[in-house]
PDB file of N, CA and C in Angstrom:
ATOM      1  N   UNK A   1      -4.904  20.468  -7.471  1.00  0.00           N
ATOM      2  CA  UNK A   1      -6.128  20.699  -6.741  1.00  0.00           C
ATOM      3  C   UNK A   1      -6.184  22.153  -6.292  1.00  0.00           C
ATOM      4  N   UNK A   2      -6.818  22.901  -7.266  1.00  0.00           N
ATOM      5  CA  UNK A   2      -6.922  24.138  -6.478  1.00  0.00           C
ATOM      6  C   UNK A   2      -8.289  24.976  -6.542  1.00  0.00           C
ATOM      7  N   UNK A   3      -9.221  24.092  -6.308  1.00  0.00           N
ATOM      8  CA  UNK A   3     -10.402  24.490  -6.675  1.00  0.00           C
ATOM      9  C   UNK A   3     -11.307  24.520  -5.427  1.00  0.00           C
ATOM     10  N   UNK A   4     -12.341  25.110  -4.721  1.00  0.00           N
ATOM     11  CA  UNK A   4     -13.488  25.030  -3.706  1.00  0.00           C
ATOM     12  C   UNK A   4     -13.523  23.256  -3.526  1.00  0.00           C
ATOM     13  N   UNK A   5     -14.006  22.812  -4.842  1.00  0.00           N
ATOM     14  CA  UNK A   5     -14.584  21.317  -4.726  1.00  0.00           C
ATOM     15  C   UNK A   5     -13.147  20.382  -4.542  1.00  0.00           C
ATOM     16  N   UNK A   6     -12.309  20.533  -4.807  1.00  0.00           N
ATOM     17  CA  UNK A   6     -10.674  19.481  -5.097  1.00  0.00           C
ATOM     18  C   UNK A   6      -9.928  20.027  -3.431  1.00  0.00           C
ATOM     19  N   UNK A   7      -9.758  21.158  -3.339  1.00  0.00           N
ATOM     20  CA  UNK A   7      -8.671  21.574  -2.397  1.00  0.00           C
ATOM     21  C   UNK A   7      -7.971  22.372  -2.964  1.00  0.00           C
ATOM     22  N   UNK A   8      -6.732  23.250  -2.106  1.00  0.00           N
ATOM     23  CA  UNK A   8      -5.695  23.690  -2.727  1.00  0.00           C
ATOM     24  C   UNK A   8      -4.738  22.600  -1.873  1.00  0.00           C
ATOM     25  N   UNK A   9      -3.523  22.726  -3.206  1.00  0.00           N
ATOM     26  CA  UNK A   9      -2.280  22.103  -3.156  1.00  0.00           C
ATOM     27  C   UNK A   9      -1.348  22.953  -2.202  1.00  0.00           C
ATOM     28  N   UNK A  10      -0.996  21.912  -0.980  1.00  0.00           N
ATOM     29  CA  UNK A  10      -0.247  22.768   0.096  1.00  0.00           C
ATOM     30  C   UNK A  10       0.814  21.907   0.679  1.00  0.00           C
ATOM     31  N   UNK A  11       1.794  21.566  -0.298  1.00  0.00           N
ATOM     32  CA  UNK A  11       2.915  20.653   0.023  1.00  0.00           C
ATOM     33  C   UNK A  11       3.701  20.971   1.035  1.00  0.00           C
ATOM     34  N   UNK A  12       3.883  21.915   1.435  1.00  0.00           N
ATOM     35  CA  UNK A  12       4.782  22.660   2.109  1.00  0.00           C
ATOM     36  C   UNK A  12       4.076  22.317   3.426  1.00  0.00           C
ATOM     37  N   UNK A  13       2.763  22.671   3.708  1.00  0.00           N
ATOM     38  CA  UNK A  13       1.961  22.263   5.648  1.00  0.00           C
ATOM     39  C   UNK A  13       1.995  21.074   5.392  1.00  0.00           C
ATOM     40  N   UNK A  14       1.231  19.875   3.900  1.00  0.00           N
ATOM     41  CA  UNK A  14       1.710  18.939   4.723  1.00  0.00           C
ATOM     42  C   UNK A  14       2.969  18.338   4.665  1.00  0.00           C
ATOM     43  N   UNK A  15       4.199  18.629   4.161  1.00  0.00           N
ATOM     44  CA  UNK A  15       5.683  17.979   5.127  1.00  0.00           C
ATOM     45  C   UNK A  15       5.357  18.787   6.453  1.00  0.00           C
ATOM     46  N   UNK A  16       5.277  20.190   6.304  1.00  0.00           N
ATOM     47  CA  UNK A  16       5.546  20.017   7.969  1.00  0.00           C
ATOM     48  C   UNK A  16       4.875  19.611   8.995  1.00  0.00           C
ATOM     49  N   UNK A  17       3.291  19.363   8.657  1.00  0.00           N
ATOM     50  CA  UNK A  17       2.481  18.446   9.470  1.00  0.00           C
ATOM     51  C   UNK A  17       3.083  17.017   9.993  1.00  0.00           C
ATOM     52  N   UNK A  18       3.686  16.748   8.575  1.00  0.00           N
ATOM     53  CA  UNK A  18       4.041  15.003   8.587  1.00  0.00           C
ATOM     54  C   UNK A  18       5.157  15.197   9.613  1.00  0.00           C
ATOM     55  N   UNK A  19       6.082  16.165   9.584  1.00  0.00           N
ATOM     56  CA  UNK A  19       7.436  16.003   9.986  1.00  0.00           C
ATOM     57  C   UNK A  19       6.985  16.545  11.988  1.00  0.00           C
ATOM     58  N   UNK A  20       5.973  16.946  11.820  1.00  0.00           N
ATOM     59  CA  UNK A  20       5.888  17.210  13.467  1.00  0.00           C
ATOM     60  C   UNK A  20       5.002  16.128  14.165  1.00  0.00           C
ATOM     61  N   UNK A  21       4.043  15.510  13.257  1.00  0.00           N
ATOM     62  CA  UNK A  21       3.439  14.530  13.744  1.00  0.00           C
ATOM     63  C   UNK A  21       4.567  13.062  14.281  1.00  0.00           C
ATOM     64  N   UNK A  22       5.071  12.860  13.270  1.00  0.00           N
ATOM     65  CA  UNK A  22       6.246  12.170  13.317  1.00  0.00           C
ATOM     66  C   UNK A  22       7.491  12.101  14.408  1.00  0.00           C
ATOM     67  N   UNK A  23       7.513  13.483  14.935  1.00  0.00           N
ATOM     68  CA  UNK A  23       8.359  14.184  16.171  1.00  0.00           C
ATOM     69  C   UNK A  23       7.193  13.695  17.651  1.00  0.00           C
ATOM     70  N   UNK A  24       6.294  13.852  17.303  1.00  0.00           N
ATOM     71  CA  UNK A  24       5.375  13.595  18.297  1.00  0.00           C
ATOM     72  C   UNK A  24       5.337  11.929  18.449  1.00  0.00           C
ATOM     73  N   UNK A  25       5.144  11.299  17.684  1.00  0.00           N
ATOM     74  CA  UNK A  25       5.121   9.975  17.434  1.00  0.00           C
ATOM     75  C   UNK A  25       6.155   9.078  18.465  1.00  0.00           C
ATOM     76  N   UNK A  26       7.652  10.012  18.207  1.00  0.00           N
ATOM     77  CA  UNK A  26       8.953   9.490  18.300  1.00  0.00           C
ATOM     78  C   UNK A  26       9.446  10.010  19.842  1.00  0.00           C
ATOM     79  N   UNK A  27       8.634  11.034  20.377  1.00  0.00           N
ATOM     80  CA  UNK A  27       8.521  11.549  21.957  1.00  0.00           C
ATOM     81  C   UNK A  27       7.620  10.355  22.443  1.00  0.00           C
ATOM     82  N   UNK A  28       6.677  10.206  21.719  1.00  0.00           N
ATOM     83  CA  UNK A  28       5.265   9.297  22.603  1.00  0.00           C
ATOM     84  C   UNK A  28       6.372   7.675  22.949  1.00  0.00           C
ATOM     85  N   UNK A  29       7.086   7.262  21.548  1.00  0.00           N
ATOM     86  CA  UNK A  29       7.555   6.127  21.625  1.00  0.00           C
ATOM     87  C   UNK A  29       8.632   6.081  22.941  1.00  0.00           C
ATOM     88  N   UNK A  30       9.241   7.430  22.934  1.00  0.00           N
ATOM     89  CA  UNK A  30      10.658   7.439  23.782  1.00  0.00           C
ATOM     90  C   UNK A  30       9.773   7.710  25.669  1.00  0.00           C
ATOM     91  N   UNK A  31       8.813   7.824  25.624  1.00  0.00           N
ATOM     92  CA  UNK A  31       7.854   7.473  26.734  1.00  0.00           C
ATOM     93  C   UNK A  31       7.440   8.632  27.429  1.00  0.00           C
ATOM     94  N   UNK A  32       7.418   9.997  26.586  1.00  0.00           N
ATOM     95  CA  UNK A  32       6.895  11.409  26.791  1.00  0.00           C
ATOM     96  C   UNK A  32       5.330  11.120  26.944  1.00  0.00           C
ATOM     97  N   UNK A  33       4.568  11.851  27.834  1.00  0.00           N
ATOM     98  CA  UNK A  33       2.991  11.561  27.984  1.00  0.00           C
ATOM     99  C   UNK A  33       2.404  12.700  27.825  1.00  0.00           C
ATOM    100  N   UNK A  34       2.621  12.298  25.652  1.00  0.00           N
ATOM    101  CA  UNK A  34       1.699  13.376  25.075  1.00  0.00           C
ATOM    102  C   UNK A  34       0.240  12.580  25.330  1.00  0.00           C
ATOM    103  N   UNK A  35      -0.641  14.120  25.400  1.00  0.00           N
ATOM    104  CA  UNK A  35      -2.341  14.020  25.678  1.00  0.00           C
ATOM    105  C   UNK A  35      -2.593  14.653  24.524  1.00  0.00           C
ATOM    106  N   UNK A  36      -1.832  15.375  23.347  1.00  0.00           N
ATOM    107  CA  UNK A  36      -2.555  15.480  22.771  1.00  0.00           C
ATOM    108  C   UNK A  36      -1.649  16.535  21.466  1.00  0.00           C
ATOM    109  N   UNK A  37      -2.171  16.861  20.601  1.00  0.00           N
ATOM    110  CA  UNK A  37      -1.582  17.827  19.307  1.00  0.00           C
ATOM    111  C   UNK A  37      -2.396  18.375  18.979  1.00  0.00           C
ATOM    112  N   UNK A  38      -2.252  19.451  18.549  1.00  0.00           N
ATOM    113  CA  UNK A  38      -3.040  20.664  17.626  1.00  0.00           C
ATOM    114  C   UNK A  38      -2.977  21.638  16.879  1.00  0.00           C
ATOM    115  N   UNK A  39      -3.046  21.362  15.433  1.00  0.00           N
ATOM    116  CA  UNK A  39      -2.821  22.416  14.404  1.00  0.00           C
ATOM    117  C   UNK A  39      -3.378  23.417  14.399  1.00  0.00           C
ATOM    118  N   UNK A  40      -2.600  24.349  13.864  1.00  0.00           N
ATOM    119  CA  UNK A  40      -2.573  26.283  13.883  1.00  0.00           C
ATOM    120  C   UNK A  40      -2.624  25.997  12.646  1.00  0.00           C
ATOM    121  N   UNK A  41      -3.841  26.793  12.341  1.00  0.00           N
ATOM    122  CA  UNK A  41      -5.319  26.698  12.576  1.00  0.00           C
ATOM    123  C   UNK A  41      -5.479  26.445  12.068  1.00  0.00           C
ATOM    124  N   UNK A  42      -7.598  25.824  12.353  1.00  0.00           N
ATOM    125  CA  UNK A  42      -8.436  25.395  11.505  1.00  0.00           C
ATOM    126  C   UNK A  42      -8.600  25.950  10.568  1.00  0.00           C
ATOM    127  N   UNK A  43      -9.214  27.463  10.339  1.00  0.00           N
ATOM    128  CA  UNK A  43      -9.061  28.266   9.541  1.00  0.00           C
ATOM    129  C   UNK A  43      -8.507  29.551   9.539  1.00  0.00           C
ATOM    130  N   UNK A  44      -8.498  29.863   8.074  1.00  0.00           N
ATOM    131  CA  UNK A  44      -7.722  31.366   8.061  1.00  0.00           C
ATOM    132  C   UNK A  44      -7.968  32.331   9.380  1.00  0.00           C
ATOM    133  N   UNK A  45      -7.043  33.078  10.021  1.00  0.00           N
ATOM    134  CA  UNK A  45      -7.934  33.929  10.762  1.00  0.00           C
ATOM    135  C   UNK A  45      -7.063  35.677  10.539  1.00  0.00           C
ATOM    136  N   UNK A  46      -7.454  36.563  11.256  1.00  0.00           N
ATOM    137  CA  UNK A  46      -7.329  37.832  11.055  1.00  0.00           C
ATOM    138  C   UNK A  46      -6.103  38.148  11.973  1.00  0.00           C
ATOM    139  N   UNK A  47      -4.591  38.269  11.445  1.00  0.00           N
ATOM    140  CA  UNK A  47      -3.733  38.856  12.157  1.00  0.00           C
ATOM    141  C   UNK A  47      -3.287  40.345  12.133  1.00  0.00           C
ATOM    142  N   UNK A  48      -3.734  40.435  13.494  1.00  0.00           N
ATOM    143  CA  UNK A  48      -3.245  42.057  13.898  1.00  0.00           C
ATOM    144  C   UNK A  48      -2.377  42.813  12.728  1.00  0.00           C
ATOM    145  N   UNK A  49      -1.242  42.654  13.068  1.00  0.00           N
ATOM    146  CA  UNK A  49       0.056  43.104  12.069  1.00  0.00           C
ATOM    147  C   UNK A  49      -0.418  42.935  10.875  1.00  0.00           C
ATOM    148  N   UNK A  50      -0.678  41.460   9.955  1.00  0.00           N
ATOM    149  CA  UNK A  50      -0.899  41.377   8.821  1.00  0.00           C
ATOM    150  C   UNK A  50      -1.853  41.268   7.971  1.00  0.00           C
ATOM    151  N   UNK A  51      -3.108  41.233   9.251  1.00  0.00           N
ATOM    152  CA  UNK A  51      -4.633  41.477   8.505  1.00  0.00           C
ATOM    153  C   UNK A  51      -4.862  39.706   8.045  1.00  0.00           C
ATOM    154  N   UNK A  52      -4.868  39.337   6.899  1.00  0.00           N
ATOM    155  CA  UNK A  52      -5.793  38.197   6.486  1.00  0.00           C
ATOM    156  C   UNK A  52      -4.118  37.709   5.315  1.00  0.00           C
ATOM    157  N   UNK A  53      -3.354  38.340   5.419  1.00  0.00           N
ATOM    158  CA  UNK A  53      -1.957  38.304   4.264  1.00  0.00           C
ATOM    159  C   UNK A  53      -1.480  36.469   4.875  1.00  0.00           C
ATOM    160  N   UNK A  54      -1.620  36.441   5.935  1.00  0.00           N
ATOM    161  CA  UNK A  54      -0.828  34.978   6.066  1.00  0.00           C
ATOM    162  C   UNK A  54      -1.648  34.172   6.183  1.00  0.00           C
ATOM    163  N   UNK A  55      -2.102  33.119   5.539  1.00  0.00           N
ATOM    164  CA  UNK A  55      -2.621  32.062   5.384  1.00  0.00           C
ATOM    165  C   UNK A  55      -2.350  30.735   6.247  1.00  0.00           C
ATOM    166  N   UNK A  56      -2.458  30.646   7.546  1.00  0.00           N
ATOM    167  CA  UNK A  56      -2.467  29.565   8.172  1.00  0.00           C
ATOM    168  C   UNK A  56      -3.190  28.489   8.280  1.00  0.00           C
ATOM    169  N   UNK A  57      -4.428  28.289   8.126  1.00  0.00           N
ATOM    170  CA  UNK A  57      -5.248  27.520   8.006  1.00  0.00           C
ATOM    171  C   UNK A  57      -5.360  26.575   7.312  1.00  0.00           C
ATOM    172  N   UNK A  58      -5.767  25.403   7.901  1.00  0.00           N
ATOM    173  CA  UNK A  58      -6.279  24.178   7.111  1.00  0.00           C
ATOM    174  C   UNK A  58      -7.378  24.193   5.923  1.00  0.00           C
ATOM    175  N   UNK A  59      -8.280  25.201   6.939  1.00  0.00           N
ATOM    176  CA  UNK A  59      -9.232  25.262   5.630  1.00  0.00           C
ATOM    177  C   UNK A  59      -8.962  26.908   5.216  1.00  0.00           C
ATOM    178  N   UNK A  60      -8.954  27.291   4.027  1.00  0.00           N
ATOM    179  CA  UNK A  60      -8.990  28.987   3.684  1.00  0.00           C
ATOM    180  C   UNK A  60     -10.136  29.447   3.591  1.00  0.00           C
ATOM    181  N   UNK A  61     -10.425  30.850   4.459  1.00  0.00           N
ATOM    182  CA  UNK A  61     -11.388  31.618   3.871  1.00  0.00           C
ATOM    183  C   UNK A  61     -10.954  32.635   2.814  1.00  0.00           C
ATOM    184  N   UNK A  62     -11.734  32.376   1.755  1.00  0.00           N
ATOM    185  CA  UNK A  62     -11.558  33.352   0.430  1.00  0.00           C
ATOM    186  C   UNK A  62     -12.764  34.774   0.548  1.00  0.00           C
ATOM    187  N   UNK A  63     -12.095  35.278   1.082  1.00  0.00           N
ATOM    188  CA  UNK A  63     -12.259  36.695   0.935  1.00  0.00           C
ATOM    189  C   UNK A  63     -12.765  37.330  -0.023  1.00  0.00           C
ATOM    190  N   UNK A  64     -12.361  37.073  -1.191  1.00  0.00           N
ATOM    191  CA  UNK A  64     -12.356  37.546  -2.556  1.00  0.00           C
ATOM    192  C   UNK A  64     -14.323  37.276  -2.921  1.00  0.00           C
ATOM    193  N   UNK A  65     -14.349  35.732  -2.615  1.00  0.00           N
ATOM    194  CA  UNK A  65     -15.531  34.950  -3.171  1.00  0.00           C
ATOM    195  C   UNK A  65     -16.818  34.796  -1.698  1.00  0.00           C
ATOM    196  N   UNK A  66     -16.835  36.215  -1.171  1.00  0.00           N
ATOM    197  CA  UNK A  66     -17.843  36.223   0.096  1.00  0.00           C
ATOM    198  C   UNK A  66     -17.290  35.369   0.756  1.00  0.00           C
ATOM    199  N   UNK A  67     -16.497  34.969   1.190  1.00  0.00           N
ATOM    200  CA  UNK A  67     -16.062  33.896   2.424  1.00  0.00           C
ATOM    201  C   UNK A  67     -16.050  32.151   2.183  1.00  0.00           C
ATOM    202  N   UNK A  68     -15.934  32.319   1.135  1.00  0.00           N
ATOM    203  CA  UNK A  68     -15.991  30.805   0.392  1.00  0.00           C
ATOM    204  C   UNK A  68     -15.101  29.835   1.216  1.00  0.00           C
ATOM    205  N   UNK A  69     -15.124  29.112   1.952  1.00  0.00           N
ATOM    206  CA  UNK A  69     -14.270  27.627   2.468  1.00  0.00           C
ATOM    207  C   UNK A  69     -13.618  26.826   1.575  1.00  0.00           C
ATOM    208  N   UNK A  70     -12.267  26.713   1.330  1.00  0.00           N
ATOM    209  CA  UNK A  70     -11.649  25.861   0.302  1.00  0.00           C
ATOM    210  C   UNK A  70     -10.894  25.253   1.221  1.00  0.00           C
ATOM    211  N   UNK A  71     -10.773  23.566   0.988  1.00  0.00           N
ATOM    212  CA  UNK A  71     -10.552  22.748   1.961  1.00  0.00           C
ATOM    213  C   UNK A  71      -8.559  22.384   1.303  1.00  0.00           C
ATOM    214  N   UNK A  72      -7.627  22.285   2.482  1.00  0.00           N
ATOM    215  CA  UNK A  72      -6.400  22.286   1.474  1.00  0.00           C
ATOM    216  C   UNK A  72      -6.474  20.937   1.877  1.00  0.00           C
ATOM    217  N   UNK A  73      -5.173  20.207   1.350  1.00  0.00           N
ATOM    218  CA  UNK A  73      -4.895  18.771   1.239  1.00  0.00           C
ATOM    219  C   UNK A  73      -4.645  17.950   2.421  1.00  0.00           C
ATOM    220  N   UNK A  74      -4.587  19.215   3.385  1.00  0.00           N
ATOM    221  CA  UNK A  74      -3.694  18.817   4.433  1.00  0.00           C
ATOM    222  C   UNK A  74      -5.228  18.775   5.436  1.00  0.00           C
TER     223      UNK A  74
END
């Protein structure tokens, strides 16, 4: 899947999504009073130091293609 319409393939965020959701899961069970989780980030955004080079986002902005939204798997 690496297309605008499919997604890109991002195996790597989701294990580590799975593996922190899962950590959260296993605090909530052991009787921690999570209110709540939140992934870094929704979308790409502009870092100081590295400009647009690190790709954090759930969804990517493509730069390349006027700002095109490509949705990843995760």
């Amino acid at each position: 899947m690496n297309t605008p319409g499919e997604g890109r393939n991002d195996l790597t965020r989701i294990r580590y999504l799975r593996d922190h959701i899962a950590a959260v899961s296993k605090a909530i069970a052991d009787g921690c009073n999570v209110i709540g989780y939140t992934v870094w980030s929704l979308m790409d955004n502009f870092e100081w130091a590295d400009g647009y080079a690190n790709l954090f986002g759930v969804h990517e902005i493509a730069e390349a293609t006027n700002a095109t939204k490509i949705a990843l798997q995760t």
